[in-house]
Protein backbone atom coordinates (compact mmCIF):
# COMPACT_ATOMS: atom_id res chain seq x y z
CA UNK A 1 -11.56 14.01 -28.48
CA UNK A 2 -9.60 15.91 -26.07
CA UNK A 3 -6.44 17.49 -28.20
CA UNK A 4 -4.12 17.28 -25.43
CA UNK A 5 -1.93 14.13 -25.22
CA UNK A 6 -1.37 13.54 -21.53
CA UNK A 7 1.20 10.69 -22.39
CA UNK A 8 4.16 13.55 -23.30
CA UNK A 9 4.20 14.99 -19.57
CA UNK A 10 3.25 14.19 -16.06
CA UNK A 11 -0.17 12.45 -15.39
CA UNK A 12 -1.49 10.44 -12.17
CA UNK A 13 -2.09 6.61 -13.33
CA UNK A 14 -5.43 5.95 -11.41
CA UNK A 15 -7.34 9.50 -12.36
CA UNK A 16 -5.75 9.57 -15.99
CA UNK A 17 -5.91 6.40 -17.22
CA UNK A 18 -7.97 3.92 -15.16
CA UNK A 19 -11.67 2.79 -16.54
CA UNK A 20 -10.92 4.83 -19.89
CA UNK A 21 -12.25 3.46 -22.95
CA UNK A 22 -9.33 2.07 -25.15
CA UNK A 23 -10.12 3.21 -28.86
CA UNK A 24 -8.21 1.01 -32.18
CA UNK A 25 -6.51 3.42 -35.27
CA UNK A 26 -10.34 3.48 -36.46
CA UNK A 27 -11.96 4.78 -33.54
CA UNK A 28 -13.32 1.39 -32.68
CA UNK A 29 -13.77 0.43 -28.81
CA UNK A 30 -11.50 -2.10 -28.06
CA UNK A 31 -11.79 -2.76 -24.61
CA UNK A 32 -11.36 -0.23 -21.15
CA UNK A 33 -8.33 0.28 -18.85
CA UNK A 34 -8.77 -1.94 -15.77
CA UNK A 35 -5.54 -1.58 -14.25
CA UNK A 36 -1.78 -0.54 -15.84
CA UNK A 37 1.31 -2.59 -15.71
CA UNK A 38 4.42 -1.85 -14.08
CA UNK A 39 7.40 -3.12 -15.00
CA UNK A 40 10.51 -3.21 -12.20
CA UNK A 41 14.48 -2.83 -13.47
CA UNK A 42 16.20 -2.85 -10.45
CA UNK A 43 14.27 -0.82 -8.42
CA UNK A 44 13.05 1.84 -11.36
CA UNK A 45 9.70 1.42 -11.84
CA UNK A 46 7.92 2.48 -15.19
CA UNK A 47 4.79 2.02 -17.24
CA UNK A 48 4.53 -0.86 -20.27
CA UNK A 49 1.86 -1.64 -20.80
CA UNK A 50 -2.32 -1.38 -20.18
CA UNK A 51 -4.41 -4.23 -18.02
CA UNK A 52 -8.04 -4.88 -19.54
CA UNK A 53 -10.84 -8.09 -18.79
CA UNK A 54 -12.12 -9.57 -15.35
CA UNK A 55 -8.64 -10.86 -13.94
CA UNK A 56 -7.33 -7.18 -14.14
CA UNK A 57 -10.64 -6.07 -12.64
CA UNK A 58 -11.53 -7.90 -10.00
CA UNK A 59 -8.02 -7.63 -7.70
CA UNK A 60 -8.45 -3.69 -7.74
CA UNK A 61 -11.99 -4.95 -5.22
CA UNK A 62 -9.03 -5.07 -2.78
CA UNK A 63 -8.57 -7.88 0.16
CA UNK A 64 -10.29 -11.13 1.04
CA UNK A 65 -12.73 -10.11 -1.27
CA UNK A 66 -10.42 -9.48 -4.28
CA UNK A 67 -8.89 -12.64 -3.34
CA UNK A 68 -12.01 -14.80 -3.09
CA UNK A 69 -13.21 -12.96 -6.25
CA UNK A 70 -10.46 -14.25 -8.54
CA UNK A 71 -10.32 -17.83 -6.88
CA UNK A 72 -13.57 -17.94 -8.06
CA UNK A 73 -13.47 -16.06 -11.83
CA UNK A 74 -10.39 -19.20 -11.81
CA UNK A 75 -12.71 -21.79 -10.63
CA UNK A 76 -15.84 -20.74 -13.67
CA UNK A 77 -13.00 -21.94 -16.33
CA UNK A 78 -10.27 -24.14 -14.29
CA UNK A 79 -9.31 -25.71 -17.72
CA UNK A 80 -7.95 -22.37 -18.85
CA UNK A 81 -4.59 -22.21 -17.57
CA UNK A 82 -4.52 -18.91 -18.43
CA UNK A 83 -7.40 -17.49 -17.19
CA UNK A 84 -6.07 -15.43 -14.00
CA UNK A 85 -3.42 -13.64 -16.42
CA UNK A 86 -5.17 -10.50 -17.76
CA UNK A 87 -5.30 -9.19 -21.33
CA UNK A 88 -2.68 -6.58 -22.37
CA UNK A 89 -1.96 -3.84 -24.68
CA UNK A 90 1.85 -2.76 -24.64
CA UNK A 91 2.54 0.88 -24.66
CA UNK A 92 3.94 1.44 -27.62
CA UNK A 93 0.90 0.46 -29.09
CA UNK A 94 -0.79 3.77 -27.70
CA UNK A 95 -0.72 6.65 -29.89
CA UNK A 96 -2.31 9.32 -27.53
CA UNK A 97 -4.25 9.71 -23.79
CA UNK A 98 -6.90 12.15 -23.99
CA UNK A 99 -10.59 11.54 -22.87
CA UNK A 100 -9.87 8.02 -24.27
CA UNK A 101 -6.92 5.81 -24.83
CA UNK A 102 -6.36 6.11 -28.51
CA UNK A 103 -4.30 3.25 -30.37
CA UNK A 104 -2.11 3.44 -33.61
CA UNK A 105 -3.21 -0.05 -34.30
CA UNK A 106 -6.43 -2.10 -35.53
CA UNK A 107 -7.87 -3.50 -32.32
CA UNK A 108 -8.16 -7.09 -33.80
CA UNK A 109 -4.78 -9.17 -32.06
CA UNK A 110 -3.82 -6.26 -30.26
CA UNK A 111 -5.24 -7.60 -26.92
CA UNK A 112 -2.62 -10.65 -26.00
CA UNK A 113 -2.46 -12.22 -22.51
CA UNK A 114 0.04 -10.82 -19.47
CA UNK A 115 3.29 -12.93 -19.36
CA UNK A 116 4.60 -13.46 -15.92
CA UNK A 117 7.79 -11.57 -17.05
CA UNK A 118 9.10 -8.98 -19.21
CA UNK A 119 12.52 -9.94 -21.02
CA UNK A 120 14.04 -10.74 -17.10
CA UNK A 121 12.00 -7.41 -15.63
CA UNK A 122 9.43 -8.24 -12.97
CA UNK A 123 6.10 -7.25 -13.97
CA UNK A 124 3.98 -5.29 -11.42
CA UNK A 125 0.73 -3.69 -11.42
CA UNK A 126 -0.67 -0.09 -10.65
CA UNK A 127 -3.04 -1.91 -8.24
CA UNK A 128 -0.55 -3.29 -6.09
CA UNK A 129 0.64 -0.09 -5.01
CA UNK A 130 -2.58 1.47 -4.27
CA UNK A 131 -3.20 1.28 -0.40
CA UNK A 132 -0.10 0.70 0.58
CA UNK A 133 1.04 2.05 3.25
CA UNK A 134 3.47 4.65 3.59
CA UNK A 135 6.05 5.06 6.63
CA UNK A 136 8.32 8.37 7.30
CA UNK A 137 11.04 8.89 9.30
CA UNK A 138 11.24 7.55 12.69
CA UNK A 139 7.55 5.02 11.93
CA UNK A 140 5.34 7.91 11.01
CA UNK A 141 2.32 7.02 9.33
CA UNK A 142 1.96 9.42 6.70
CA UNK A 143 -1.46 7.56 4.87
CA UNK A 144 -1.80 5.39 2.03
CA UNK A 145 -1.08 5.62 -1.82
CA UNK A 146 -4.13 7.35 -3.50
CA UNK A 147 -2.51 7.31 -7.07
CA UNK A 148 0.49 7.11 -8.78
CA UNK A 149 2.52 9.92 -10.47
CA UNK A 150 4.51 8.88 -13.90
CA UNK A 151 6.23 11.04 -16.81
CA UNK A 152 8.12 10.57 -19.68
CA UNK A 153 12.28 10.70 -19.11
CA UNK A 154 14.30 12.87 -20.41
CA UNK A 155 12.40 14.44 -23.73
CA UNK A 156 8.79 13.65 -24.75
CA UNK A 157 9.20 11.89 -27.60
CA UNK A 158 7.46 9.05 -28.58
CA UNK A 159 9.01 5.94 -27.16
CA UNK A 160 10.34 7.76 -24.59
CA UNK A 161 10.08 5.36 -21.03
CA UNK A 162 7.34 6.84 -18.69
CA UNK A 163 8.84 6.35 -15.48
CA UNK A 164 7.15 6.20 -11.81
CA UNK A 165 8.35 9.65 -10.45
CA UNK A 166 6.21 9.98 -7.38
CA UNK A 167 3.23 8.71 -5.16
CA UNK A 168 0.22 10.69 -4.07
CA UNK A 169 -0.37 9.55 -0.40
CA UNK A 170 -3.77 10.29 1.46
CA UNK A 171 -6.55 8.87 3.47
CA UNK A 172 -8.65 7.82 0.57
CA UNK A 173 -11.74 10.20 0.91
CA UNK A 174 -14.43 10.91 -1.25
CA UNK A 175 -13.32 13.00 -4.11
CA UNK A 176 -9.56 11.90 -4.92
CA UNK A 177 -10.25 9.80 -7.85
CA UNK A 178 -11.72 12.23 -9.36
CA UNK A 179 -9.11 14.58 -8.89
CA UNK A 180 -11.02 17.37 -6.29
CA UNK A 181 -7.96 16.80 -4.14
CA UNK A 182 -5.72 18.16 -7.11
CA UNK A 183 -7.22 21.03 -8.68
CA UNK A 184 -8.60 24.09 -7.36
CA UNK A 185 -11.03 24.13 -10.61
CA UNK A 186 -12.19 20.99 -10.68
CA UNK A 187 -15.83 20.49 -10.19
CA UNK A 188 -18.34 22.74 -8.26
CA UNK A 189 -16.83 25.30 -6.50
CA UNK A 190 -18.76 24.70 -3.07
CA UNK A 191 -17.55 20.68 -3.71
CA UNK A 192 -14.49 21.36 -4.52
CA UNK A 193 -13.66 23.47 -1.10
CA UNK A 194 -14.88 20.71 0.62
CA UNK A 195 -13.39 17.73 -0.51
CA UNK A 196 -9.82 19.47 -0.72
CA UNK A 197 -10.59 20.44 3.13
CA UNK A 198 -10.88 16.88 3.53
CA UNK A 199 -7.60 16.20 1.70
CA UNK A 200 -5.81 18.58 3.47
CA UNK A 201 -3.37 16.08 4.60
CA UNK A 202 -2.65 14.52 1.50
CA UNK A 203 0.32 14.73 -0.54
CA UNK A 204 3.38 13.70 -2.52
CA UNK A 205 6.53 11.92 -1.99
CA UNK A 206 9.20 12.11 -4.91
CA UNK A 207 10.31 8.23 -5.99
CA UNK A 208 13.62 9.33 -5.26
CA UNK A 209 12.36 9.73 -1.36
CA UNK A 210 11.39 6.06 -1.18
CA UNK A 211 13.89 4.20 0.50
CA UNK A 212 11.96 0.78 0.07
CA UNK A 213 8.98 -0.79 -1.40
CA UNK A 214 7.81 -4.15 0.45
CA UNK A 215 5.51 -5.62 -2.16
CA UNK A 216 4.97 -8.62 0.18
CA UNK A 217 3.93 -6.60 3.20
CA UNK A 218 1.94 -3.83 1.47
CA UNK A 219 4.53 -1.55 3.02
CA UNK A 220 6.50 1.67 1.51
CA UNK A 221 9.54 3.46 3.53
CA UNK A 222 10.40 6.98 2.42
CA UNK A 223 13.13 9.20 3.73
CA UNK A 224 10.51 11.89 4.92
CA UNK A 225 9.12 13.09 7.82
CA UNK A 226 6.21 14.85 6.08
CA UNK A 227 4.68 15.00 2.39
CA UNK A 228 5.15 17.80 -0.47
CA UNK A 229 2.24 20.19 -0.75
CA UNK A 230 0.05 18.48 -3.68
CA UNK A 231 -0.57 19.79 -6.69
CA UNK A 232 -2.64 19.23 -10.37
CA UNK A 233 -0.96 18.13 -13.45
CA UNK A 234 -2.08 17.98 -17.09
C-alpha cells in the first residue's frame, strides 16, 4: 500500500479519490469510489462521506445522457423506492487514502443508502460541481471545474472536517484526470510537456474567491479576473 495518508493534507477529489478501490479493516474489497459527497452548512462546503453502486455512477456520464441513464437504471427496479439514492460510506469510517481507500471497519453493513439530508445540511455531490462553469469579473469565462481541491481544517487529526478550499478550473483536455496538468513528474517526460502545454490555461480559484455557486444553473461566480498558477499536491 502506499504509506502516505493523503486524507491529513490537501488532495484534489476527482484524481485522489474517484474509481479507487474501497478496502474493509481486513483488506477485503468492499466496493470502489464512484463519486464523493458534499455536504453544504451555509455556504461551507466539506467532504462526508464516499458515493459507490450504479446511481452514483451513472450521473458522472454527464447530460441528457446521464439523465436518460438513471431514468432508466429507475425504471429496471421501479418498486425500489430507493433505488436512485446511492450507497454510502461516511468518512469517519475511513482510516487512510493511499493507492486505495482503506476502512477501520468490516465491510459487511458499512455500505448504507444516501439520505436526502444530513442532520438539516444539504447534501451535494463532487459530480455536481464538475463542469460547471466558472465566471470572473466583469462575465469572463475563465473554463470549467476539472477537480476539486479539499483539506483538513485547522490540524490533521483524525476527525478533523475536510473542507472544500479551492477549484481547479480548465478546459477539460486529455491528461487532467490523471494529474499531467499538476505535476511536472508525472508520467513520461515527452507526455508530460505536452499535456501541461495544453493546460496552460488552467488553474485555481481559492473557495474564499467564489462569490456564488448556482447549483441550478451549473454556474460559479468568483471575485477574479484570472486564475492562480496551478500546482501538485500530495
Amino acid at each position: 500500500m502506499d504509506d502516505v495518508n493523503r486524507l491529513t493534507a490537501e488532495l484534489d477529489a476527482v484524481l485522489h479519490l474517484l474509481d479507487r478501490q474501497v478496502l474493509d479493516v481486513d483488506g477485503r474489497m468492499v466496493c470502489k469510489v464512484d463519486d464523493v459527497e458534499l455536504v453544504d452548512d451555509d455556504g461551507v462546503l466539506m467532504l462526508a462521506g464516499l458515493l459507490a453502486g450504479a446511481a452514483a455512477l451513472v450521473p458522472r456520464f454527464g447530460g441528457r445522457l446521464g439523465d436518460r441513464a438513471l431514468r432508466h437504471w429507475h425504471q429496471l427496479g421501479i418498486e425500489q423506492d430507493d433505488r436512485t439514492r446511492p450507497y454510502r460510506i461516511d468518512l469517519s469510517d475511513v482510516e487512510r487514502l493511499g493507492s486505495a481507500v482503506e476502512l477501520r471497519v468490516a465491510g459487511h453493513g458499512v455500505l448504507t443508502r444516501q439520505r436526502p439530508q444530513a442532520g438539516g445540511l444539504t447534501r451535494r455531490r463532487l459530480n455536481e460541481l464538475m463542469w460547471m462553469r466558472v465566471h470572473g469579473e466583469g462575465g469572463a469565462e475563465l473554463g470549467n471545474v476539472i477537480d476539486v481541491r479539499v483539506a483538513p481544517s485547522g490540524a490533521a487529526e483524525r476527525g478533523a472536517p475536510i473542507l472544500v478550499t479551492g477549484l481547479v478550473v480548465g478546459r477539460g483536455r486529455p491528461g487532467s484526470f490523471l494529474g499531467y496538468d499538476r505535476s511536472p513528474e508525472q508520467g513520461p517526460w515527452a507526455v508530460n510537456r505536452v499535456v501541461r502545454w495544453l493546460h496552460r490555461h488552467s488553474g485555481l480559484v481559492g473557495i474564499e474567491d467564489v462569490d456564488r455557486i448556482a447549483w441550478d444553473t451549473d454556474t460559479i461566480t468568483v471575485a477574479r479576473r484570472e486564475l492562480d498558477h496551478l500546482t501538485g499536491v500530495g
